[in-house]
PDB file of N, CA and C in Angstrom:
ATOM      1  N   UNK A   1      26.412  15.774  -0.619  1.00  0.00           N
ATOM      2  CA  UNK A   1      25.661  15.247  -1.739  1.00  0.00           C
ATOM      3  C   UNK A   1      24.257  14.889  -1.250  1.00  0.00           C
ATOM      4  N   UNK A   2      23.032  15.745  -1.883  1.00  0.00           N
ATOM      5  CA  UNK A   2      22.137  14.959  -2.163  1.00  0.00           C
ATOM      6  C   UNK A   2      21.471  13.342  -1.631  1.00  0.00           C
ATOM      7  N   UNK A   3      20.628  12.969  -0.737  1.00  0.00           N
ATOM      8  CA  UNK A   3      20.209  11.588  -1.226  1.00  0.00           C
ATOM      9  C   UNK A   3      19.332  11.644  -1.807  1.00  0.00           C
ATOM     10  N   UNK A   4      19.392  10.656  -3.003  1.00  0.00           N
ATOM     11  CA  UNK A   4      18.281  10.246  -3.725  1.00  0.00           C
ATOM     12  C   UNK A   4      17.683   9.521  -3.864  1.00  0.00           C
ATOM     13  N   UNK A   5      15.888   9.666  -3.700  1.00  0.00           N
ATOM     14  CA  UNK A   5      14.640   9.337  -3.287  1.00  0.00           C
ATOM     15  C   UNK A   5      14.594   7.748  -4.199  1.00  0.00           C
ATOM     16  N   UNK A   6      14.645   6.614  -3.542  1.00  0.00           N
ATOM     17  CA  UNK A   6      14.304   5.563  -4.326  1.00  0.00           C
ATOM     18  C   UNK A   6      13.227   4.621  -3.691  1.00  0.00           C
ATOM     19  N   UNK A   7      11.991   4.379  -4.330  1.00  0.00           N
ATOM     20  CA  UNK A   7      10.781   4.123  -3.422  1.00  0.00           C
ATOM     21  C   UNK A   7      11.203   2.428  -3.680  1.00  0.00           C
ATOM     22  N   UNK A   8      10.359   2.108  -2.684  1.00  0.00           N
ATOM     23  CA  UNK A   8      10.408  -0.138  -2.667  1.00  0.00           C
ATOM     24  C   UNK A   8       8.964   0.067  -4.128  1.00  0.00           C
ATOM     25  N   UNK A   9       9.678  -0.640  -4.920  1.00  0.00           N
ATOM     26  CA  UNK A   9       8.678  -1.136  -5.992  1.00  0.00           C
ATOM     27  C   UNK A   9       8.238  -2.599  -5.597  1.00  0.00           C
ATOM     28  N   UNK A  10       6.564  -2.975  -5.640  1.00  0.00           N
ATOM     29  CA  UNK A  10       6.183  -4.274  -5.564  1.00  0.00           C
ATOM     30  C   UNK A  10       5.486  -4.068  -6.856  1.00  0.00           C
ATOM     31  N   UNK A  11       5.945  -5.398  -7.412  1.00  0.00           N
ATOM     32  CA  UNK A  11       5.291  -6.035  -8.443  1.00  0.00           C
ATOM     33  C   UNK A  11       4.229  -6.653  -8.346  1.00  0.00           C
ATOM     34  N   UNK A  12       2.985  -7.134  -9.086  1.00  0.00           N
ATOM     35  CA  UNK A  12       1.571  -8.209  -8.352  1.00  0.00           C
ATOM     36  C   UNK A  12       1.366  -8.458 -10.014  1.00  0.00           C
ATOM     37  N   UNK A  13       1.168  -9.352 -10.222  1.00  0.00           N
ATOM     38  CA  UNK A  13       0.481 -10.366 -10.817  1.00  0.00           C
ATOM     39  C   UNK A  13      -0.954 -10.803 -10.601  1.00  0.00           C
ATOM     40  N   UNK A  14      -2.092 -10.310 -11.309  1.00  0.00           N
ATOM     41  CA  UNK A  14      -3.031 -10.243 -11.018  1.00  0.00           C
ATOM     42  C   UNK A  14      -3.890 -11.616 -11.289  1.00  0.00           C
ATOM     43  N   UNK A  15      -4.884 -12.401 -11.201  1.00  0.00           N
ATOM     44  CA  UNK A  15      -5.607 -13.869 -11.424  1.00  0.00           C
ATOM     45  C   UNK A  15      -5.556 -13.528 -12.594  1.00  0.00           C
ATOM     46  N   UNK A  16      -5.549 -12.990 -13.637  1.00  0.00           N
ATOM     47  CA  UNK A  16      -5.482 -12.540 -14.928  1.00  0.00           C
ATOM     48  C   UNK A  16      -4.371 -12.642 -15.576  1.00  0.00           C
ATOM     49  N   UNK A  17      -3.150 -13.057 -14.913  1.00  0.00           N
ATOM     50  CA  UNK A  17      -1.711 -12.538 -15.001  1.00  0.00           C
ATOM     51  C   UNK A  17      -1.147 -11.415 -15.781  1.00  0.00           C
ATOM     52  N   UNK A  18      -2.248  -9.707 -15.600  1.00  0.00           N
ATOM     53  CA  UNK A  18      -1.379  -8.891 -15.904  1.00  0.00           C
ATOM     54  C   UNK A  18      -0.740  -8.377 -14.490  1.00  0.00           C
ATOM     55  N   UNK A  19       0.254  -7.707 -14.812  1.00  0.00           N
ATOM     56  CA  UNK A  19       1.217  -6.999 -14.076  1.00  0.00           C
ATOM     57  C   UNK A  19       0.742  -5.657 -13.549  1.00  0.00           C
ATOM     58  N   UNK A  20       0.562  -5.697 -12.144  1.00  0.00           N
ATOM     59  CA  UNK A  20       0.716  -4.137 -12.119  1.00  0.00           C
ATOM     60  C   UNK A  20       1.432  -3.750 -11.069  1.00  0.00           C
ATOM     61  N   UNK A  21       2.275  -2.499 -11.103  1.00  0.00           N
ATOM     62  CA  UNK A  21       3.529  -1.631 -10.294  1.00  0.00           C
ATOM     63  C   UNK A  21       2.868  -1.048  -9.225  1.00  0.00           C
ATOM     64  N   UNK A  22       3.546  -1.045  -8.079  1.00  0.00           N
ATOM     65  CA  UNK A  22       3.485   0.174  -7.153  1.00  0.00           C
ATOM     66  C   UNK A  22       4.499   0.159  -6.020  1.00  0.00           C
ATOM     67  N   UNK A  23       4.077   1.368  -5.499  1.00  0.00           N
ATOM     68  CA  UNK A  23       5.542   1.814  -4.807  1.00  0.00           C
ATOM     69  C   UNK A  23       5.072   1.278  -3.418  1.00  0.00           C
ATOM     70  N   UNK A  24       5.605   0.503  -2.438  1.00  0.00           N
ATOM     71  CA  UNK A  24       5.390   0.240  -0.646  1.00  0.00           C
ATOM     72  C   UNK A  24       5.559   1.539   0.094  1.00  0.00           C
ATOM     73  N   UNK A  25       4.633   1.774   0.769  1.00  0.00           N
ATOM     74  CA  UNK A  25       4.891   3.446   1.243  1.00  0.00           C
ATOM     75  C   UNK A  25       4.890   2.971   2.836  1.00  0.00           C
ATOM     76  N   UNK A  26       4.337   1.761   3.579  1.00  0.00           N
ATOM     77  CA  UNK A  26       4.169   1.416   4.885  1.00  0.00           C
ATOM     78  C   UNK A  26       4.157  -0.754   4.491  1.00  0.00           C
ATOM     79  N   UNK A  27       4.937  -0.851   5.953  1.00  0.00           N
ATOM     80  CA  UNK A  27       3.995  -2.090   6.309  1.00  0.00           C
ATOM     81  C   UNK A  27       3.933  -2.125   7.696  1.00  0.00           C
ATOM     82  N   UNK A  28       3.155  -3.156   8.523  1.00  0.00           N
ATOM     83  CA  UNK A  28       2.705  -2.903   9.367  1.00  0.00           C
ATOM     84  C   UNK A  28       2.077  -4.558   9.655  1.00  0.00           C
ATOM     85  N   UNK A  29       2.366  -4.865  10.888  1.00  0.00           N
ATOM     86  CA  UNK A  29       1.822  -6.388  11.886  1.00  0.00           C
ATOM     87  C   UNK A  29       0.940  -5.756  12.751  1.00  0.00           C
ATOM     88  N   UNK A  30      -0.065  -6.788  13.144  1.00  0.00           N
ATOM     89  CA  UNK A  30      -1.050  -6.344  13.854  1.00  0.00           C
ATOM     90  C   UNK A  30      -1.425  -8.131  14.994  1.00  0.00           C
ATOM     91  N   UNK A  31      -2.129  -8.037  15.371  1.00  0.00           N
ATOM     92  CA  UNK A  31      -2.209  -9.595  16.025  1.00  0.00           C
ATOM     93  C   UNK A  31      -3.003 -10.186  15.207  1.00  0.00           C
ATOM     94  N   UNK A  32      -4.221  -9.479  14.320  1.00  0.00           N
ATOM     95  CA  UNK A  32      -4.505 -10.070  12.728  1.00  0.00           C
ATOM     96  C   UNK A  32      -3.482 -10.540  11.789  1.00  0.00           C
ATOM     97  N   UNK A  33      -2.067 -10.080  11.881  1.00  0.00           N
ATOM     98  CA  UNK A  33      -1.908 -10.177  10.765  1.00  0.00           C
ATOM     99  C   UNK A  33      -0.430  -9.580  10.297  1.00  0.00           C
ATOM    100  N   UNK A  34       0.007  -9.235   8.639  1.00  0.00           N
ATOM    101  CA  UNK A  34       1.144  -8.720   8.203  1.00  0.00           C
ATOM    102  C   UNK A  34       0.235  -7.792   7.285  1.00  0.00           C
ATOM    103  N   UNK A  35       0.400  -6.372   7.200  1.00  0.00           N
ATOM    104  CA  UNK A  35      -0.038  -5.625   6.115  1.00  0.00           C
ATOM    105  C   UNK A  35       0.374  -4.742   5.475  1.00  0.00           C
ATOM    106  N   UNK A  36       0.665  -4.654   4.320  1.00  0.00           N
ATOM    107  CA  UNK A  36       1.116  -3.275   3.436  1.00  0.00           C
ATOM    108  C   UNK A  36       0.269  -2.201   2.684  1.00  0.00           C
ATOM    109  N   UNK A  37       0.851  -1.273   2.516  1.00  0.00           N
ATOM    110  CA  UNK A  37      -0.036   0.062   1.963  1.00  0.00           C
ATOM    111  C   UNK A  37       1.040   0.456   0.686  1.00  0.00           C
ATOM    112  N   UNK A  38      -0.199  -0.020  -0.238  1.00  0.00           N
ATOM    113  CA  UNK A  38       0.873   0.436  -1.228  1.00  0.00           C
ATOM    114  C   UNK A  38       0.191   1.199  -2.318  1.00  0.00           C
ATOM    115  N   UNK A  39       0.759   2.134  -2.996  1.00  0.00           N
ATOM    116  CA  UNK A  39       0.374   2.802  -3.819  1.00  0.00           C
ATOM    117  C   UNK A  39       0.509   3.074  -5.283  1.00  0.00           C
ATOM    118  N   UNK A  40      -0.663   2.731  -6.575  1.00  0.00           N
ATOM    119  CA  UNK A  40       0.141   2.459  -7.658  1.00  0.00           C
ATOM    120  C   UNK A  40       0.635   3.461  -8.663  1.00  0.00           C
ATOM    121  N   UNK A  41       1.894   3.021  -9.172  1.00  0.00           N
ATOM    122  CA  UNK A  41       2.785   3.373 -10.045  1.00  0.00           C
ATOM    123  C   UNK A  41       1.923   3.735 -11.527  1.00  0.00           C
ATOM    124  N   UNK A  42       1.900   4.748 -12.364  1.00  0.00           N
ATOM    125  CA  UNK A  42       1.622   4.697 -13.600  1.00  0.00           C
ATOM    126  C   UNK A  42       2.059   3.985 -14.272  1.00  0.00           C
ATOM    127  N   UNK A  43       1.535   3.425 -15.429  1.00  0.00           N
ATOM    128  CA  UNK A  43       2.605   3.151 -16.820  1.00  0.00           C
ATOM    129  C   UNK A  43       3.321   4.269 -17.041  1.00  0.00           C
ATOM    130  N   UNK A  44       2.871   5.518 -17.456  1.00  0.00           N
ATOM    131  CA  UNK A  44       3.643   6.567 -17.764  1.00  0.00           C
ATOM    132  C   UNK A  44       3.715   8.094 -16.320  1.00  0.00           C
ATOM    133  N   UNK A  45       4.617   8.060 -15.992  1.00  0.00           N
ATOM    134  CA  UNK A  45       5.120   9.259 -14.524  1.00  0.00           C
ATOM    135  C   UNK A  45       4.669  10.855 -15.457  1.00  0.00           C
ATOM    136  N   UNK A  46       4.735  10.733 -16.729  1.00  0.00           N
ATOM    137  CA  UNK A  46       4.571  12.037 -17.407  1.00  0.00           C
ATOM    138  C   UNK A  46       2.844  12.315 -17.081  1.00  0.00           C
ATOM    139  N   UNK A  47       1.944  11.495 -17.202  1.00  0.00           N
ATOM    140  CA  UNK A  47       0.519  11.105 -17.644  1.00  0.00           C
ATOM    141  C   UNK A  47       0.467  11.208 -15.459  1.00  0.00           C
ATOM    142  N   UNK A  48       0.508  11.281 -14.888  1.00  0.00           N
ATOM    143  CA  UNK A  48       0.364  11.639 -13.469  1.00  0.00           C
ATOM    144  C   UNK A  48      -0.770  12.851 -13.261  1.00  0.00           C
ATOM    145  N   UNK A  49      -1.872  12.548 -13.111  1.00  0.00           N
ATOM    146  CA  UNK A  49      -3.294  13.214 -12.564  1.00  0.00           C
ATOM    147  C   UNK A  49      -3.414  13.692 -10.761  1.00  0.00           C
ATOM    148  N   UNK A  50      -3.284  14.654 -10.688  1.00  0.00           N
ATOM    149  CA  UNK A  50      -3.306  15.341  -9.097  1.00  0.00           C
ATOM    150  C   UNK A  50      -4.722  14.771  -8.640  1.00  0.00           C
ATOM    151  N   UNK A  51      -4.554  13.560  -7.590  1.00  0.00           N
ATOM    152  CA  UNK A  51      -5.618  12.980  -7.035  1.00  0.00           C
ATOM    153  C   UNK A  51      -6.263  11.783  -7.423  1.00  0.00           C
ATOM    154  N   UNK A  52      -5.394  11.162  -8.207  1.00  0.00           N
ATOM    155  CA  UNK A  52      -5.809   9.892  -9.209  1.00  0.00           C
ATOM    156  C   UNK A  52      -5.155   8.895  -8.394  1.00  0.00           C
ATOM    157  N   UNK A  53      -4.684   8.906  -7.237  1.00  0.00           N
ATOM    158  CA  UNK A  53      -3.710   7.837  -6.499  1.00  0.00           C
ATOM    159  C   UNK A  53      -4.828   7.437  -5.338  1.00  0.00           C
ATOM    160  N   UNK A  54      -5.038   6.074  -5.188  1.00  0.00           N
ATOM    161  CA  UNK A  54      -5.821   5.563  -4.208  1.00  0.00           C
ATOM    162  C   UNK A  54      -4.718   4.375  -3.189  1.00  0.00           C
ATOM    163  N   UNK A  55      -4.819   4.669  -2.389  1.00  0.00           N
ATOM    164  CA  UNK A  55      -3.828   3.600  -1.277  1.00  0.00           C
ATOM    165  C   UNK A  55      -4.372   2.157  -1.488  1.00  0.00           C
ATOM    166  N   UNK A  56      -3.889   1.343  -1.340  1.00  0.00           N
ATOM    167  CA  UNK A  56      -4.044  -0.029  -1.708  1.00  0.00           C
ATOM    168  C   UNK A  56      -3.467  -0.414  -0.241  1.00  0.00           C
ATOM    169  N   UNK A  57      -4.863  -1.296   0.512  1.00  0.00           N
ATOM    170  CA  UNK A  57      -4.282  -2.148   1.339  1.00  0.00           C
ATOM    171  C   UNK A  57      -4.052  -3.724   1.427  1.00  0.00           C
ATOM    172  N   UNK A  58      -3.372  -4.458   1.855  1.00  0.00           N
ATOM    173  CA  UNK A  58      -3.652  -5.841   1.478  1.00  0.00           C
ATOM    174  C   UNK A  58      -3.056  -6.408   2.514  1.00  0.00           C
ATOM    175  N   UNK A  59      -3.379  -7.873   2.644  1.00  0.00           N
ATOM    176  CA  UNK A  59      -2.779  -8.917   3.792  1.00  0.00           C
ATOM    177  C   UNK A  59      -2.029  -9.556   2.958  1.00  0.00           C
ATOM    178  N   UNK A  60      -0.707  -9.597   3.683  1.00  0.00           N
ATOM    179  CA  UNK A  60       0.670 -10.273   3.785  1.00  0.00           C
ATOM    180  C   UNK A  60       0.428 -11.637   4.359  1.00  0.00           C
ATOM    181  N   UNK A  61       0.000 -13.255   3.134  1.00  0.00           N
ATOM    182  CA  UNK A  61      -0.553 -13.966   3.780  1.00  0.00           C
ATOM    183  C   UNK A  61       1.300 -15.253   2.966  1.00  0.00           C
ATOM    184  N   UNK A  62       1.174 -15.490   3.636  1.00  0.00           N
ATOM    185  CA  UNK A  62       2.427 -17.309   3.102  1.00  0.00           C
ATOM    186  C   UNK A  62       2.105 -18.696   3.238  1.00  0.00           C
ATOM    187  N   UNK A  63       2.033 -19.088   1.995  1.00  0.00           N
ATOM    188  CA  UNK A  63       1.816 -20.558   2.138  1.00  0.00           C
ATOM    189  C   UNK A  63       3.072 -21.105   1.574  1.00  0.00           C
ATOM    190  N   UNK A  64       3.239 -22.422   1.867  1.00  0.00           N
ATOM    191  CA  UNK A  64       4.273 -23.201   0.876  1.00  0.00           C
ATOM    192  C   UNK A  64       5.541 -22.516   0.683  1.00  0.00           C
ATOM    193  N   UNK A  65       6.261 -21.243   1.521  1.00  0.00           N
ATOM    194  CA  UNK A  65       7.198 -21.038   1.469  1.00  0.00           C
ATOM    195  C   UNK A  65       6.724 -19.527   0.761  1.00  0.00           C
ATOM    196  N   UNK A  66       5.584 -19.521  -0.405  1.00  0.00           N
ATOM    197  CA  UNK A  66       4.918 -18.349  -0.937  1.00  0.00           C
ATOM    198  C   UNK A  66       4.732 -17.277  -0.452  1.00  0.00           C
ATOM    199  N   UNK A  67       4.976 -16.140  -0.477  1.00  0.00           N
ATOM    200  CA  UNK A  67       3.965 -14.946  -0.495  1.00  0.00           C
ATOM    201  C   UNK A  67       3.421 -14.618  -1.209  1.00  0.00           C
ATOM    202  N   UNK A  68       2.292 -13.943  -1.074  1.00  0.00           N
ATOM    203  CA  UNK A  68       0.867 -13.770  -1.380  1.00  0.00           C
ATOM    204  C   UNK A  68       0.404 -12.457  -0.656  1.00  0.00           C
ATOM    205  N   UNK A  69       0.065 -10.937  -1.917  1.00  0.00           N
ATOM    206  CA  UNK A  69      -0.659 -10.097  -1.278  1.00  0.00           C
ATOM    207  C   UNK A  69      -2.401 -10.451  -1.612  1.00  0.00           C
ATOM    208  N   UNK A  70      -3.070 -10.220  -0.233  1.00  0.00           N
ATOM    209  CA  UNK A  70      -4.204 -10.596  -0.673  1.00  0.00           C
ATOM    210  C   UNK A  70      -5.393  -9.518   0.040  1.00  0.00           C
ATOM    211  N   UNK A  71      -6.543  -9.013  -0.864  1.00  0.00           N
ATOM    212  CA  UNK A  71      -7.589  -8.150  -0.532  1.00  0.00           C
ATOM    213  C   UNK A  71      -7.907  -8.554   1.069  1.00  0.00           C
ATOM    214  N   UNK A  72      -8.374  -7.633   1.787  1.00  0.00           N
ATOM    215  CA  UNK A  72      -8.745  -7.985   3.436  1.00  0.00           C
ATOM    216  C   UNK A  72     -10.281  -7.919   3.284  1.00  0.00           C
ATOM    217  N   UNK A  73     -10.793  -9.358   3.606  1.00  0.00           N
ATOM    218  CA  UNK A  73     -12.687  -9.713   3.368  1.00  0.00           C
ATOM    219  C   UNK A  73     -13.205  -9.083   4.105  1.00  0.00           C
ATOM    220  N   UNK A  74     -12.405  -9.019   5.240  1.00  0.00           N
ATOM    221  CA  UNK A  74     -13.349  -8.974   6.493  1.00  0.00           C
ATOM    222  C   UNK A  74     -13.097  -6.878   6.931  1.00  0.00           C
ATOM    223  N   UNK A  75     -14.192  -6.660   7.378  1.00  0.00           N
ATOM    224  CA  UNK A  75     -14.691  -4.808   6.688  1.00  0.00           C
ATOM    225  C   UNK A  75     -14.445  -4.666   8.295  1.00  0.00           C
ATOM    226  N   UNK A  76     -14.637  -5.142   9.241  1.00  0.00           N
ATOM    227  CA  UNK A  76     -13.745  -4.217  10.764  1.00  0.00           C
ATOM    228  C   UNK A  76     -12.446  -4.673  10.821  1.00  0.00           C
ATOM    229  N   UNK A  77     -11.323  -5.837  10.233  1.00  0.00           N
ATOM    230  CA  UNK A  77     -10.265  -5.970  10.200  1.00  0.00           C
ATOM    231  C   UNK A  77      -9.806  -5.008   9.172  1.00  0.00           C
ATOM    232  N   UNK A  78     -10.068  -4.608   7.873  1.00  0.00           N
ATOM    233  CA  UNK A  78     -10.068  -3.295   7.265  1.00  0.00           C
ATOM    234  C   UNK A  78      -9.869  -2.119   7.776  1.00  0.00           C
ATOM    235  N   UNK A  79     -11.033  -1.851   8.197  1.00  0.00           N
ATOM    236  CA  UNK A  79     -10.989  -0.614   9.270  1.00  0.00           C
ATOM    237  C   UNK A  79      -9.449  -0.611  10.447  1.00  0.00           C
ATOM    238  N   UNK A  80      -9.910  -1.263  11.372  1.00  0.00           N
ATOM    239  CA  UNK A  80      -8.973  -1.311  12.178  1.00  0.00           C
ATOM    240  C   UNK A  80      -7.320  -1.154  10.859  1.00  0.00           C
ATOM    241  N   UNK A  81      -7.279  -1.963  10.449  1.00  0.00           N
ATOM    242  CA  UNK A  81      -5.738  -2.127   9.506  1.00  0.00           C
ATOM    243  C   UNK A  81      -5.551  -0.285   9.029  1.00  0.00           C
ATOM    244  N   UNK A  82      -6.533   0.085   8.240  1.00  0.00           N
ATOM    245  CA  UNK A  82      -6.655   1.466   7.590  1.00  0.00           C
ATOM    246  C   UNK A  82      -6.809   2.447   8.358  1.00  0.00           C
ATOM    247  N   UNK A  83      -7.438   1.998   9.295  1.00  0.00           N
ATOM    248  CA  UNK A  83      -6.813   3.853  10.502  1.00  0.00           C
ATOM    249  C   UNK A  83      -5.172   3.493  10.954  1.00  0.00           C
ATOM    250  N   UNK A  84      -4.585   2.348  11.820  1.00  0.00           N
ATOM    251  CA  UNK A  84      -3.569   2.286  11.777  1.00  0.00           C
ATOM    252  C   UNK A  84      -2.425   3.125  10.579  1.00  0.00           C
ATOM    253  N   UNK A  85      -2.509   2.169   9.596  1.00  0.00           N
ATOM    254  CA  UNK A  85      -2.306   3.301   8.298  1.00  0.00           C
ATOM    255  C   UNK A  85      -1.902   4.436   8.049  1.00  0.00           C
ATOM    256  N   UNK A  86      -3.197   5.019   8.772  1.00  0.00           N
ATOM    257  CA  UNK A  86      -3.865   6.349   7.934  1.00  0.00           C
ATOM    258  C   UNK A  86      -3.066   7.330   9.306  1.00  0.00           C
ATOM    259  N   UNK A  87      -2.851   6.407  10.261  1.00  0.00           N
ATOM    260  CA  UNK A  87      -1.817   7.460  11.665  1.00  0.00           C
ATOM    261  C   UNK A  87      -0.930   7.226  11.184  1.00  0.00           C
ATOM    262  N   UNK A  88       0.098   5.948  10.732  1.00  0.00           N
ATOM    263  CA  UNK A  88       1.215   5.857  10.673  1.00  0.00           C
ATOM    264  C   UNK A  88       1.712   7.141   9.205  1.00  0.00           C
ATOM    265  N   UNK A  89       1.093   7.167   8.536  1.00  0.00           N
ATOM    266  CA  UNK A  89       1.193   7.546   7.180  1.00  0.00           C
ATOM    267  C   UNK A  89       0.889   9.393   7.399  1.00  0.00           C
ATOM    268  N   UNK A  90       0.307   9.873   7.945  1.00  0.00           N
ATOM    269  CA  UNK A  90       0.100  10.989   8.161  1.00  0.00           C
ATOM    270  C   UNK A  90       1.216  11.720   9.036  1.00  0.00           C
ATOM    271  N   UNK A  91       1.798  10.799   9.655  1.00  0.00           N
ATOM    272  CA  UNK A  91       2.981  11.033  10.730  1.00  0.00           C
ATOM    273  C   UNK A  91       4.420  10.919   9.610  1.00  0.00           C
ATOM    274  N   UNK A  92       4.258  10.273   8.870  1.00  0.00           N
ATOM    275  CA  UNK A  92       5.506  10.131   7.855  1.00  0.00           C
ATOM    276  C   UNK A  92       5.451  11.151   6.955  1.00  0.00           C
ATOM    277  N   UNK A  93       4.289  11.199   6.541  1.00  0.00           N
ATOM    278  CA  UNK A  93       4.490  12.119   5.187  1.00  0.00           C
ATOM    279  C   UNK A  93       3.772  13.813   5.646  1.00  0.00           C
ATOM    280  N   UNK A  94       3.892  13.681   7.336  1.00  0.00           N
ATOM    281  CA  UNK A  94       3.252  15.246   7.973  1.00  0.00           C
ATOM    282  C   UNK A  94       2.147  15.943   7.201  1.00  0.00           C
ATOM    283  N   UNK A  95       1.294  15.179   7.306  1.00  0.00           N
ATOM    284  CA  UNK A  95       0.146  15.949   6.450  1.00  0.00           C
ATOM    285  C   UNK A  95      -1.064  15.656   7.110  1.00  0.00           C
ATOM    286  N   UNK A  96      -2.265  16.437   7.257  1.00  0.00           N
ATOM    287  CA  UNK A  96      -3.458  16.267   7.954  1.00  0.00           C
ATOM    288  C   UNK A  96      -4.519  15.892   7.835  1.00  0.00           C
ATOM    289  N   UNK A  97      -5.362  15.655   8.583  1.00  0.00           N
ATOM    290  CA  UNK A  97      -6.965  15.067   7.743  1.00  0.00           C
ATOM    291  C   UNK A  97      -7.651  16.612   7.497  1.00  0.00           C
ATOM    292  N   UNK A  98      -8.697  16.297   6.410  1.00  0.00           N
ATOM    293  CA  UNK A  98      -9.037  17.147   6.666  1.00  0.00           C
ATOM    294  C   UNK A  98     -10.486  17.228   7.535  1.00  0.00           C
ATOM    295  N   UNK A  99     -10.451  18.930   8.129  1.00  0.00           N
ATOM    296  CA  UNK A  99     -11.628  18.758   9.318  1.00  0.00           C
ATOM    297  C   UNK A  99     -12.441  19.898   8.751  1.00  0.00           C
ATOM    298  N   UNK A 100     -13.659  19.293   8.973  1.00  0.00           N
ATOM    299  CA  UNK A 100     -14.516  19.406   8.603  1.00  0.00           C
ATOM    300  C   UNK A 100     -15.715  20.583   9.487  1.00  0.00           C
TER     301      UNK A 100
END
């Protein structure tokens, strides 16, 4: 039999409190930090645009028992977090950069 493909859905709640879906495709610790790569879900899977998907990175931060995904401020902890990523993720899903 078959296994069938079931992705980790995270939910987020935005300062706005709408809702928006996406699927966890990586996470990943660093000595910065806890981080996930996640990628979002349509409202509608029919309505799916070839190239309309942008990776979402964020810090895995806890207070008060809380988790909290939160934007990364700082643009070389970014970097560094997003090539990590961008190896781990290219190695999973075997696909290449492209060269130029």
């Amino acid at each position: 039999m078959a296994e069938e493909y079931a992705p980790d859905v995270v939910s987020i709640i935005d300062e706005e409190g709408k809702e928006h879906i996406f699927e966890e495709l990586d996470r990943i610790e660093t000595d910065s930090g806890k981080y996930v790569a996640l990628l979002p879900l349509p409202e509608n899977p029919d309505k799916i645009v070839e190239g309309e998907d942008e990776l979402i990175i964020l810090k895995v931060e806890e207070e008060n028992g809380e988790t909290y995904l939160c934007p990364i401020e700082d643009d070389a902890e970014f970097e560094e977090v997003g090539n990590a990523f961008e190896e781990r993720l290219a190695e999973m899903f075997e696909f290449e950069e492209d060269q130029d």
